[in-house]
Structure formats: structure tokens, C-alpha cells
Protein backbone atom coordinates (compact mmCIF):
# COMPACT_ATOMS: atom_id res chain seq x y z
CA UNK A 1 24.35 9.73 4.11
CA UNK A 2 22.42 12.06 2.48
CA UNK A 3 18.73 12.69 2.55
CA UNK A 4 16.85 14.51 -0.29
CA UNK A 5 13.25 15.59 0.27
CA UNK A 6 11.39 17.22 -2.65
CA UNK A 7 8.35 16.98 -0.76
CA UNK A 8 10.25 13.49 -1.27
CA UNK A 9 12.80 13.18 0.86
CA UNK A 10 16.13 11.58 0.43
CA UNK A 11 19.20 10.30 2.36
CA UNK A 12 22.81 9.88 1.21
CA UNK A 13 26.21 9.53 3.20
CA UNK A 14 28.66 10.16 0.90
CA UNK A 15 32.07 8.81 1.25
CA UNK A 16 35.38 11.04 -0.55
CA UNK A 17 38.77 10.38 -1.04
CA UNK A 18 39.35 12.17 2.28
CA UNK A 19 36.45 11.80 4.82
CA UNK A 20 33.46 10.00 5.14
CA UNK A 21 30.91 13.08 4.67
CA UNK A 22 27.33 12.44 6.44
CA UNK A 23 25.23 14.58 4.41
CA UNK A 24 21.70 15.52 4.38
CA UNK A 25 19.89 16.56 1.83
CA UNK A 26 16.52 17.84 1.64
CA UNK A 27 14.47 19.39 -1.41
CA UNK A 28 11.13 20.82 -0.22
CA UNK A 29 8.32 23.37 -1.59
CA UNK A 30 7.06 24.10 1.82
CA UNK A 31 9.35 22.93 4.76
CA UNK A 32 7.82 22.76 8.38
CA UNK A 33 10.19 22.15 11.80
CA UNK A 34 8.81 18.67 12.18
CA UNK A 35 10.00 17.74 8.56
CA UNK A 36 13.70 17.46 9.94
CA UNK A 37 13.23 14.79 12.70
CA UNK A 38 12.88 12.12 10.28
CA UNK A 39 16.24 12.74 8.89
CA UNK A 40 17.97 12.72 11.89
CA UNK A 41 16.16 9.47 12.97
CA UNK A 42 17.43 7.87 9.67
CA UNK A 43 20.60 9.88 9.94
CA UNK A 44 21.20 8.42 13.19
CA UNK A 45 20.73 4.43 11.99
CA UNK A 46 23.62 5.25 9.36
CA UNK A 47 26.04 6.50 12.56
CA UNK A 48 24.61 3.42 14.53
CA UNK A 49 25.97 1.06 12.30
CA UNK A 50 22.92 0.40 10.23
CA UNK A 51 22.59 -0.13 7.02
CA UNK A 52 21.84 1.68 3.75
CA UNK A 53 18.90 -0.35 3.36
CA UNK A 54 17.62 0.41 7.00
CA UNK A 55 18.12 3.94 6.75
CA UNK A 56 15.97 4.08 4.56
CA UNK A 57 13.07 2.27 5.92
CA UNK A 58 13.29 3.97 9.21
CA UNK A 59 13.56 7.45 7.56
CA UNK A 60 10.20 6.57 5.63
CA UNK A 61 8.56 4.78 8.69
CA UNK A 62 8.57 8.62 10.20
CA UNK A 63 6.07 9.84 7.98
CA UNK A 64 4.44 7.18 7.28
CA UNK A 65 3.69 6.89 11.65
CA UNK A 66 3.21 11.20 11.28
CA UNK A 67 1.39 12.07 8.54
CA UNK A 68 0.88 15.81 9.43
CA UNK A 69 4.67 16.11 10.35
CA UNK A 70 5.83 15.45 6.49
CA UNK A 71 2.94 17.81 4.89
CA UNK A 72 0.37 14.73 4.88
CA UNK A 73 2.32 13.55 1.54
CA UNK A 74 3.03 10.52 2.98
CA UNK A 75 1.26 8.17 4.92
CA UNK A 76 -2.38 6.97 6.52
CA UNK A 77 -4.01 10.52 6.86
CA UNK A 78 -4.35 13.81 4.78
CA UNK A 79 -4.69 12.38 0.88
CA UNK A 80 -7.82 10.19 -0.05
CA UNK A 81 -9.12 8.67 -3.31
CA UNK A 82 -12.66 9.40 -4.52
CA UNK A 83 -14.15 7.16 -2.09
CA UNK A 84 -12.60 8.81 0.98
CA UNK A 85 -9.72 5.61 1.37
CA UNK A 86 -6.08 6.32 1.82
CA UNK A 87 -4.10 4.25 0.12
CA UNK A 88 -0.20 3.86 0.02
CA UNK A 89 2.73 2.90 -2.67
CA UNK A 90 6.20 2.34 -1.58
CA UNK A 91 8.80 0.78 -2.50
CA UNK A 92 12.97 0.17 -1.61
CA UNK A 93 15.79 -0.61 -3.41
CA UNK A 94 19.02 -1.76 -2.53
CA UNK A 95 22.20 -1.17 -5.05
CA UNK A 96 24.55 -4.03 -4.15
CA UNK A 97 22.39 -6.65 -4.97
CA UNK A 98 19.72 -4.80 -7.26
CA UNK A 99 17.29 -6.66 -5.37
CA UNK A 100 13.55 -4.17 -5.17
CA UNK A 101 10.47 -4.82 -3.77
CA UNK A 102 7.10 -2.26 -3.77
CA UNK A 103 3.49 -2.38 -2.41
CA UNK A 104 0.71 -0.49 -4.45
CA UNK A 105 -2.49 0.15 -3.27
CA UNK A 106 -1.54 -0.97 -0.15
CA UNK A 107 -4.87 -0.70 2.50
CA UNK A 108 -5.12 -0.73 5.84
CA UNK A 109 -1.24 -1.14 6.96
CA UNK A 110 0.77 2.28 7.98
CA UNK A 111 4.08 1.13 7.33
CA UNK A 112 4.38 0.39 3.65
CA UNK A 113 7.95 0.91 2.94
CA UNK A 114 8.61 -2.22 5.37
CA UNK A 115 6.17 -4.31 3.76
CA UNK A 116 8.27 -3.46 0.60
CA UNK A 117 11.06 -4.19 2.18
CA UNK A 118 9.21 -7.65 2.97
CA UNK A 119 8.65 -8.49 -0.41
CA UNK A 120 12.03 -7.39 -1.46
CA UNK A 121 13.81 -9.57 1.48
CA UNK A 122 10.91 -12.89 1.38
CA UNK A 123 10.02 -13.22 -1.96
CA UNK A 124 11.19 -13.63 -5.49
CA UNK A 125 8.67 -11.04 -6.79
CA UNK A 126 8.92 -6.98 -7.11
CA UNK A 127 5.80 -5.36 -6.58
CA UNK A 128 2.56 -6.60 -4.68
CA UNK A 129 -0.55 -4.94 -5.13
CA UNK A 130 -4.34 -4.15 -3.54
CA UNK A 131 -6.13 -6.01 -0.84
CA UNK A 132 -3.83 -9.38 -1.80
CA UNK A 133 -0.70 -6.73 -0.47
CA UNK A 134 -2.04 -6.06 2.71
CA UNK A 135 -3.05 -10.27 3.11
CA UNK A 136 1.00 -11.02 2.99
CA UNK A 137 1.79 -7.99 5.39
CA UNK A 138 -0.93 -9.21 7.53
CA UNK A 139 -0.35 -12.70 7.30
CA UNK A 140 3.39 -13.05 6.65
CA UNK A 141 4.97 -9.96 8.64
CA UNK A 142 2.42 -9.38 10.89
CA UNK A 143 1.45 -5.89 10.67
CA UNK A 144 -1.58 -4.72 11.92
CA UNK A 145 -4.75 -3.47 9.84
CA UNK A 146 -5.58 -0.34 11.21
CA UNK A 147 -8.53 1.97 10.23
CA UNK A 148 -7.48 4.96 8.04
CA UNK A 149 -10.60 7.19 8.85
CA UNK A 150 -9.87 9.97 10.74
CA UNK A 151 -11.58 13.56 10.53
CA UNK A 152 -8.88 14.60 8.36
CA UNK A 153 -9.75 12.21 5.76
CA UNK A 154 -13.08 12.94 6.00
CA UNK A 155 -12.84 16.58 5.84
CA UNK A 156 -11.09 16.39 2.85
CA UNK A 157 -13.59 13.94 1.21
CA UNK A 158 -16.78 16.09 2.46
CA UNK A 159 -15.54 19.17 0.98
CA UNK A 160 -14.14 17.88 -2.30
CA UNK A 161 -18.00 16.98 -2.85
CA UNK A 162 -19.34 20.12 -2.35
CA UNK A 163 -16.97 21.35 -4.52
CA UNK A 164 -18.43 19.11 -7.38
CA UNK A 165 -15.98 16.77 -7.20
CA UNK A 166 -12.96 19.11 -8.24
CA UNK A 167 -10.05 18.45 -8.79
CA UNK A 168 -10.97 14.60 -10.53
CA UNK A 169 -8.78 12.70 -13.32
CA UNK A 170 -11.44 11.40 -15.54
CA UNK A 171 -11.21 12.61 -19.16
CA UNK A 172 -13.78 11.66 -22.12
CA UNK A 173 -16.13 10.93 -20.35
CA UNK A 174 -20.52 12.02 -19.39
CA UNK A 175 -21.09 13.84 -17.22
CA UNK A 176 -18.79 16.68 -17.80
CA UNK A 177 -16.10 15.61 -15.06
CA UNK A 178 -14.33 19.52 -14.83
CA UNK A 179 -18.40 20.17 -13.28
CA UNK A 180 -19.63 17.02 -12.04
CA UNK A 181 -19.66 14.63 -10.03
CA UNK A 182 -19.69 10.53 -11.44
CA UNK A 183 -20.54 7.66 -11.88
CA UNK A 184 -19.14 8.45 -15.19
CA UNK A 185 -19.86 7.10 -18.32
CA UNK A 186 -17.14 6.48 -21.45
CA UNK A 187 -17.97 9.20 -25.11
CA UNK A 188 -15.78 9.46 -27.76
CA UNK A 189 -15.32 13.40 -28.21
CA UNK A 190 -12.46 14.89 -25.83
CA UNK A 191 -13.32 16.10 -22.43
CA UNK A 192 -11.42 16.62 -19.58
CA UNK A 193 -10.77 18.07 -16.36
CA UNK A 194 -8.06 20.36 -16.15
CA UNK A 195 -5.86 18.58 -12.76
CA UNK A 196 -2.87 20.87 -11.74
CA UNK A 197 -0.37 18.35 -10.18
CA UNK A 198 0.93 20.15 -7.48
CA UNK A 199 2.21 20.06 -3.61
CA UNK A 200 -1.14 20.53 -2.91
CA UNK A 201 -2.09 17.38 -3.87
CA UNK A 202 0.47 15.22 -3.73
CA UNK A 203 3.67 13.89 -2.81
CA UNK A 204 6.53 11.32 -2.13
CA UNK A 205 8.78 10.92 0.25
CA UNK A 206 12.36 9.47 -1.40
CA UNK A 207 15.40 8.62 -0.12
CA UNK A 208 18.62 7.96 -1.70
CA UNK A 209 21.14 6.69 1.13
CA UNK A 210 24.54 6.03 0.45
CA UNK A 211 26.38 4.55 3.32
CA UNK A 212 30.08 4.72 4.65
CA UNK A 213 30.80 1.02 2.79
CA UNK A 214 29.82 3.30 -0.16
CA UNK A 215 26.27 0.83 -0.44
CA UNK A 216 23.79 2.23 -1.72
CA UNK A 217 19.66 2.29 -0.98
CA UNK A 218 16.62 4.33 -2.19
CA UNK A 219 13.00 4.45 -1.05
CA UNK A 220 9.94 5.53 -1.60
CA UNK A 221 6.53 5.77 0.23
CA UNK A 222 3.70 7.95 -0.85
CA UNK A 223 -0.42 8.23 -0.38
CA UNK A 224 -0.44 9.48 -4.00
CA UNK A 225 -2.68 11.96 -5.25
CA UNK A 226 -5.54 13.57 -3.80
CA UNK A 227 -8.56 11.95 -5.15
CA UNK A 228 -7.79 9.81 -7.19
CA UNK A 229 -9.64 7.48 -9.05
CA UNK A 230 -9.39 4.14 -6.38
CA UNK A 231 -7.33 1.66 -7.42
CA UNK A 232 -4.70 3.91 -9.61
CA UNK A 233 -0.79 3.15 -8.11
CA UNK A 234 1.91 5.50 -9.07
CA UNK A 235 5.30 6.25 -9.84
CA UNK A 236 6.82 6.10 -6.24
CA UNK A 237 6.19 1.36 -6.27
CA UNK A 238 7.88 1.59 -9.89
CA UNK A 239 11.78 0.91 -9.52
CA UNK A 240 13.60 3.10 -11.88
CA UNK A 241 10.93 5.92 -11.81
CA UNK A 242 9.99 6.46 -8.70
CA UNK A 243 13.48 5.46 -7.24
CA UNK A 244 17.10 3.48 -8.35
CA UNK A 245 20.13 2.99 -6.73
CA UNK A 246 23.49 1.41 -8.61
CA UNK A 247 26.33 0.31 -6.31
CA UNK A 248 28.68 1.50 -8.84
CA UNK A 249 27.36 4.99 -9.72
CA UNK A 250 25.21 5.87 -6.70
CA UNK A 251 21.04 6.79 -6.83
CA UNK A 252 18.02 8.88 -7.45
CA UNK A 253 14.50 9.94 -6.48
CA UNK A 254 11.66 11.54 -8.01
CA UNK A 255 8.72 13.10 -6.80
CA UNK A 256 5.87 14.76 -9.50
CA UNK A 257 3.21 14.16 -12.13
CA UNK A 258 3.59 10.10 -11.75
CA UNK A 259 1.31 8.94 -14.32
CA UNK A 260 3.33 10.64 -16.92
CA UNK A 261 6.63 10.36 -15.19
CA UNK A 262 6.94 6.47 -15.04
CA UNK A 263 6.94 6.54 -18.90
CA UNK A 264 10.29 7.80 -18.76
CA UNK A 265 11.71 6.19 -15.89
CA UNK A 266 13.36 9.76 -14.73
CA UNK A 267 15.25 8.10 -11.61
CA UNK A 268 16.87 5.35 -13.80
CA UNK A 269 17.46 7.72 -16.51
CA UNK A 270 19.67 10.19 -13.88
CA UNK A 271 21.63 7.34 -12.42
CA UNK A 272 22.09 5.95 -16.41
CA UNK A 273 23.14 10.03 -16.86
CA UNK A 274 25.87 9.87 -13.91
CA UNK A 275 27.11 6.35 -15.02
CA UNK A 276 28.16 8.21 -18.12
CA UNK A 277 29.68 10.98 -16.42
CA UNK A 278 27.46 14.06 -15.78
CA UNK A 279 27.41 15.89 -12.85
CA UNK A 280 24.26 14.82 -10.39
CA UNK A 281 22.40 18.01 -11.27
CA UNK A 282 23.09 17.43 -14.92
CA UNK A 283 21.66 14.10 -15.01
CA UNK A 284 18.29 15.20 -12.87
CA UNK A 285 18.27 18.16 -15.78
CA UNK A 286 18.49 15.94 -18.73
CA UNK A 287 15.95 13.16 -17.40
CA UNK A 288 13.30 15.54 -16.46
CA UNK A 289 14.20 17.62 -20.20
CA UNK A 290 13.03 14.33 -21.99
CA UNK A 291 9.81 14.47 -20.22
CA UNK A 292 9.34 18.14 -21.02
CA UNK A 293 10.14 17.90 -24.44
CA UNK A 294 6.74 15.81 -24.48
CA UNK A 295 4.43 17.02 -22.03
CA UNK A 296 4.88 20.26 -21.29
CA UNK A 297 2.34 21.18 -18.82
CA UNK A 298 3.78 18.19 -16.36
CA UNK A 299 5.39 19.27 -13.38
CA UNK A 300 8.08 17.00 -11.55
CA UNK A 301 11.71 16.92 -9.84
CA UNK A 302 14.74 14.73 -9.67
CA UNK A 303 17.29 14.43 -6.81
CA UNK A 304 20.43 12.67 -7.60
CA UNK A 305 24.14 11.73 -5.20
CA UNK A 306 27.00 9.59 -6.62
CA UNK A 307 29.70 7.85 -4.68
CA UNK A 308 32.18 10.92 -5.03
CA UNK A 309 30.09 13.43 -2.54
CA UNK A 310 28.61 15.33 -4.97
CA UNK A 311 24.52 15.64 -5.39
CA UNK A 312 21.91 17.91 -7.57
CA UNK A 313 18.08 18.42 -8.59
CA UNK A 314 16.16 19.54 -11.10
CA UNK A 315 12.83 20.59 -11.52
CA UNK A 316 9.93 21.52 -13.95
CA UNK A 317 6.62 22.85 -13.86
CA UNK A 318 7.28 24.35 -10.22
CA UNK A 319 9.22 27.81 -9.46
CA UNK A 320 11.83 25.80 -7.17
CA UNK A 321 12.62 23.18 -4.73
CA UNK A 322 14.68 23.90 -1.77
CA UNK A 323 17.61 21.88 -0.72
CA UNK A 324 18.71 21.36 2.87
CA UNK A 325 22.18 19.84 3.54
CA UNK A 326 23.79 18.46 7.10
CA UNK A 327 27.00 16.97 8.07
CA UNK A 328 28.93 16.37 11.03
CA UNK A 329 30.18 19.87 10.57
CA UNK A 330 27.34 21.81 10.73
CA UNK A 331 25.18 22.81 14.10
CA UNK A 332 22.08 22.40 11.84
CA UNK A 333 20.81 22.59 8.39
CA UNK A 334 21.76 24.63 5.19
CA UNK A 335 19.00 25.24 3.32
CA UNK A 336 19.42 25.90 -0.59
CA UNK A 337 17.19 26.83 -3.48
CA UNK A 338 17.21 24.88 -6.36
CA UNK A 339 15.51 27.04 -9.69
CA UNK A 340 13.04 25.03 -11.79
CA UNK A 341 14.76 26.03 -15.14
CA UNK A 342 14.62 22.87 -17.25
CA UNK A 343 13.86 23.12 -20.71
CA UNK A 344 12.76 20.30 -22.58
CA UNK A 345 14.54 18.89 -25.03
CA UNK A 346 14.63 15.89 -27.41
CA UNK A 347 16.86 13.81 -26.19
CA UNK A 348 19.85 13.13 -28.41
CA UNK A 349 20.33 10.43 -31.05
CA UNK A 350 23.30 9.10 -32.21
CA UNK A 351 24.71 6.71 -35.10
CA UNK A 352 25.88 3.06 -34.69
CA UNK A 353 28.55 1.42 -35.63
CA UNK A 354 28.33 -2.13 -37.41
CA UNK A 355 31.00 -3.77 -35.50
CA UNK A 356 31.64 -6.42 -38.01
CA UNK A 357 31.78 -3.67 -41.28
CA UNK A 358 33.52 -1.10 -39.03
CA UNK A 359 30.83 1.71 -41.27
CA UNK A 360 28.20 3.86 -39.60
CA UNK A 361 24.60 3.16 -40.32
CA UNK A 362 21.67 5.13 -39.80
CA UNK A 363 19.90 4.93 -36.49
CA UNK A 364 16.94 3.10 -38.39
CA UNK A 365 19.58 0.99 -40.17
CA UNK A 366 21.11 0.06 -37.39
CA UNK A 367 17.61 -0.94 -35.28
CA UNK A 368 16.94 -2.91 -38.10
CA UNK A 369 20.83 -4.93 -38.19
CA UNK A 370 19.72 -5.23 -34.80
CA UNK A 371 16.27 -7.19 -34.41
CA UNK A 372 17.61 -9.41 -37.50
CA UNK A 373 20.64 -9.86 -35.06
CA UNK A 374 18.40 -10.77 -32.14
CA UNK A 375 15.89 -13.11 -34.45
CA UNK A 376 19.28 -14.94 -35.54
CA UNK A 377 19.58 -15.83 -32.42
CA UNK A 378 16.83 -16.81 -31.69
CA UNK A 379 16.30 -19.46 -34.39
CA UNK A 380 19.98 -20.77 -33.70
């Protein structure tokens, strides 16, 4: 299985031709010795007969119980929004059936990848949100609302204030938000505050697990950024950006600017990348590319495994990720650095072929040939 932390962390036991290879993988800015229980703990669940789809919830219920041993990226404690709240997104996915389920803006319940996994196992839906999230984890799987305050939290809240409210997401807005403090007020001319995304503040915790039946699972969980404006969910809840996993092809995470990121769908796009036969690295490089090519001041990674063994990352808008691999072979982790060199680029078009005509049209041709198609259809 082999587990991939970006400041994310992912899972994923990869199974060969020869040997089942239990591998770890971890892709970190900053990597403290805490950070490596949680793998074990979800490494062990694999070699205990669990499944794909438990490794993953037990590697993400580490964090999500110790905040300050996963850099306070994840979980209850160490990220607020602008009223001084943590709140969480998570979500899992499991690549036999394709089944997903996600919380956003979850309050008041540590363990938000299992109330994912709750919606994804109970219910017909994909993603529950806000105060009527934590009602079915309180009412339906029992969890128990807990206080978030701590003194961390309220630190962090106390001295973002004195610091006039910097860094803030607001943009067009009265007063000036890059020197102020709100309430804000909407203008029409452009303003707005100049938010690094960075490890700082925020991150994800992702797993890609891949288990020795060759099933594979992804999750998520995440306390999202630092101050941000309450109410605002993420990438990590979104299936296909935050994470994806295809029985057939294997899975991805993503960890990064979010708001621009789930545009693109970066962990969808990687898998989509594999399916048609890049490497893992090369698929994390040409998903996060697309994004570059249109925002190029966002910063963001991709971690990728397929069903042969093999696994890559990419990154952008950081100087590099580090990788940290395990197997059954090695007394303890290898750690690897992964260079942020992607360059965006537009990704690349190609001509269609009228199947009926057997002649190549234009790509705006052959959009066209294919809404009349659809609208055919329709009518009939």
C-alpha cells in the first residue's frame, strides 16, 4: 500500500507481477517524527487484512485525533476561519465501485473522513455540507460534538487581528482588505489582498491506497486554509480534485491552492493521464501544467500510483516536495525529493474524426457535429 503525504498524505500497496510490494509513500514540505505513525497505523490495517477503503480512514483518523502530530493541516486544532472556528472537509473514495462520499464545513465532529465514509456507505448522496453535516454524524453515526476551542485556535485568531486581519481572501471590496479588517463592503474597481497559499497556511492530508486484491481507495481530510472566509469548502470534499481512485488504472491526491485547483479537477485529470498510458509522474506533471498555463502564481502538487508499482508527483509554485517510501524490505523510510519544475502548458488539442464520413473536422466542427448529435437524440 502506499501512502503519499504532500503535507497530504497518501497510501498505496502496490501489487507486481512478482510480489505484492507494501509501499509507503510520503510527499512533505516540512516532515516531523510524529508524521510517520499514521502510516504505519494505516499500513498496518492493509497487513491485517483490512481493506483499501479502511486504510484509508484509519490513516486519516490519525491526524484528524493529533492535530499537532501532522503539522496542524489536518484536523480540530491549529487552522481557523475568520471567526476563530475550525472547520473540516473530507472526503473517501473507493475504486471498485466508484462509490464517494465528502463532508464540507463539517463543525464540531473530529473525525470527518468517517463521516464521509458514512455518507458514502448510508446514503445515495456525495457530499454533505455545514451544520446539516454534523446533524447526520450526530444523529445517524453517533459521533460526538466536541468543542474545537483550544488556546491554539485562539492564539492564532488573537494575533491574526492584531495583524489587521492579514493574510484575508476578500478582493473588491471597502475597506481596503490587504490593511483592514471587515465587515466588508462590495465596489466595483479591483482590490485585493495579496494571499500566498502556502504550507503555512494550509494543507490536506491524501491517501491513495491500493491494496493486495489490487482495490483501490483515496481520501482526503483537511481544516482548509487559515482564515478563511467561514463557510468556504475546498478542494479536498470534491471527488476528482481533491482525490480519485479507478480500479482499473489506480489513484491520485492533491494538496494546494483549492479554490483554483477544483476547476481543473487535477486528481481526475492524473488518473485520466495514467489510463492513457503515462508514467505516474507524467500524469501529476501534465495535470498540474494545465493549471499553470492559467494561473500562474497558484501553487499546488499531485501524487499519483497505478496498479503496476510504479508512483510520481509533481509540483508548482513550491521549490519541492519530499517523498518517503517503505516496504517490507526496508528497516525504515527512504526519503526522496521531488523538484517543483512544472511548466505550464496549454494542454493539447486534437482533431476528430466523423465516424460516419471517415474525414477529419476541425475541433469547432466537430463540437458542433456533436451537440446537433446529442439534440438528435434528444428529440428522438
Amino acid at each position: 500500500m502506499n501512502q503519499s503525504f504532500l503535507t497530504l498524505q497518501q497510501f498505496v500497496q502496490f501489487k507486481t507481477d512478482d510480489e505484492h510490494v507494501n509501499a509507503v509513500i510520503k510527499i512533505s514540505r516540512s516532515v516531523s517524527e510524529i508524521d510517520n505513525v499514521y502510516h504505519h497505523t494505516a499500513y498496518e490495517t492493509i497487513q491485517d487484512g483490512g481493506s483499501a477503503v479502511d486504510s484509508v480512514e484509519v490513516g486519516c483518523n490519525f491526524c484528524e485525533d493529533y492535530p499537532s502530530g501532522c503539522r496542524y493541516s489536518v484536523g480540530y486544532e491549529g487552522t481557523v476561519d475568520e471567526d476563530g472556528e475550525a472547520t473540516l472537509d473530507a472526503m473517501i473514495m473507493d475504486g471498485i465501485t466508484h462509490d464517494a462520499g465528502g463532508v464540507g464545513g463539517l463543525r464540531r465532529v473530529k473525525r470527518a473522513i468517517s463521516v464521509a465514509r458514512d455518507v458514502m456507505d448510508h446514503t445515495k448522496h456525495s457530499l454533505l455540507v455545514g451544520d446539516q453535516a454534523t446533524d447526520f454524524a450526530r444523529d445517524f453515526g453517533e459521533f460526538a460534538e466536541e468543542d474545537f476551542d483550544s488556546d491554539v485556535n485562539e492564539q492564532l485568531h488573537e494575533e491574526w487581528e492584531e495583524a489587521d486581519c492579514q493574510p484575508n481572501f476578500w478582493e473588491n471590496v471597502t475597506p481596503d482588505p490587504t490593511t483592514q479588517c471587515g465587515p466588508y463592503s462590495p465596489i466595483e474597481e479591483s482590490v485585493s489582498s495579496k494571499t500566498v497559499t502556502g504550507p503555512d497556511n494550509h494543507d490536506t492530508i491524501g491517501m491513495v491506497v491500493i491494496d493486495v486484491d489490487s482495490n483501490v481507495a483515496v481520501g482526503t481530510s483537511t481544516n482548509g486554509l487559515d482564515h478563511k472566509i467561514p463557510g468556504r469548502v475546498g478542494d479536498s470534499p470534491i471527488i476528482g480534485s481533491g482525490a480519485y481512485a479507478d480500479n482499473e488504472v489506480g489513484g491520485a491526491a492533491a494538496t494546494g491552492d483549492g479554490d483554483i485547483m477544483m476547476r481543473f479537477l487535477p486528481s481526475y485529470q492524473a488518473v485520466e493521464n495514467m489510463r492513457h498510458g503515462m508514467t505516474p509522474s507524467e500524469a501529476c506533471d501534465e495535470a498540474l501544467s494545465r493549471i499553470a498555463y492559467r494561473y500562474e502564481d497558484f501553487s499546488g502538487a499531485v501524487i499519483a500510483a497505478n496498479l503496476l508499482g510504479e508512483y510520481g508527483a509533481a509540483c508548482y509554485g513550491y521549490k519541492q516536495v519530499e517523498i518517503t517510501v517503505m516496504n517490507p524490505s526496508m528497516e525504515k523510510e527512504e526519503f526522496i525529493d521531488i523538484v517543483c519544475d512544472v511548466v505550464g502548458k496549454q494542454p493539447a488539442t486534437r482533431d476528430c474524426e466523423a465516424s460516419n464520413a471517415g474525414i477529419t473536422l476541425p475541433n469547432v466542427l466537430c463540437i458542433v457535429t456533436f451537440i446537433v448529435t446529442a439534440l438528435i437524440f434528444k428529440i428522438i
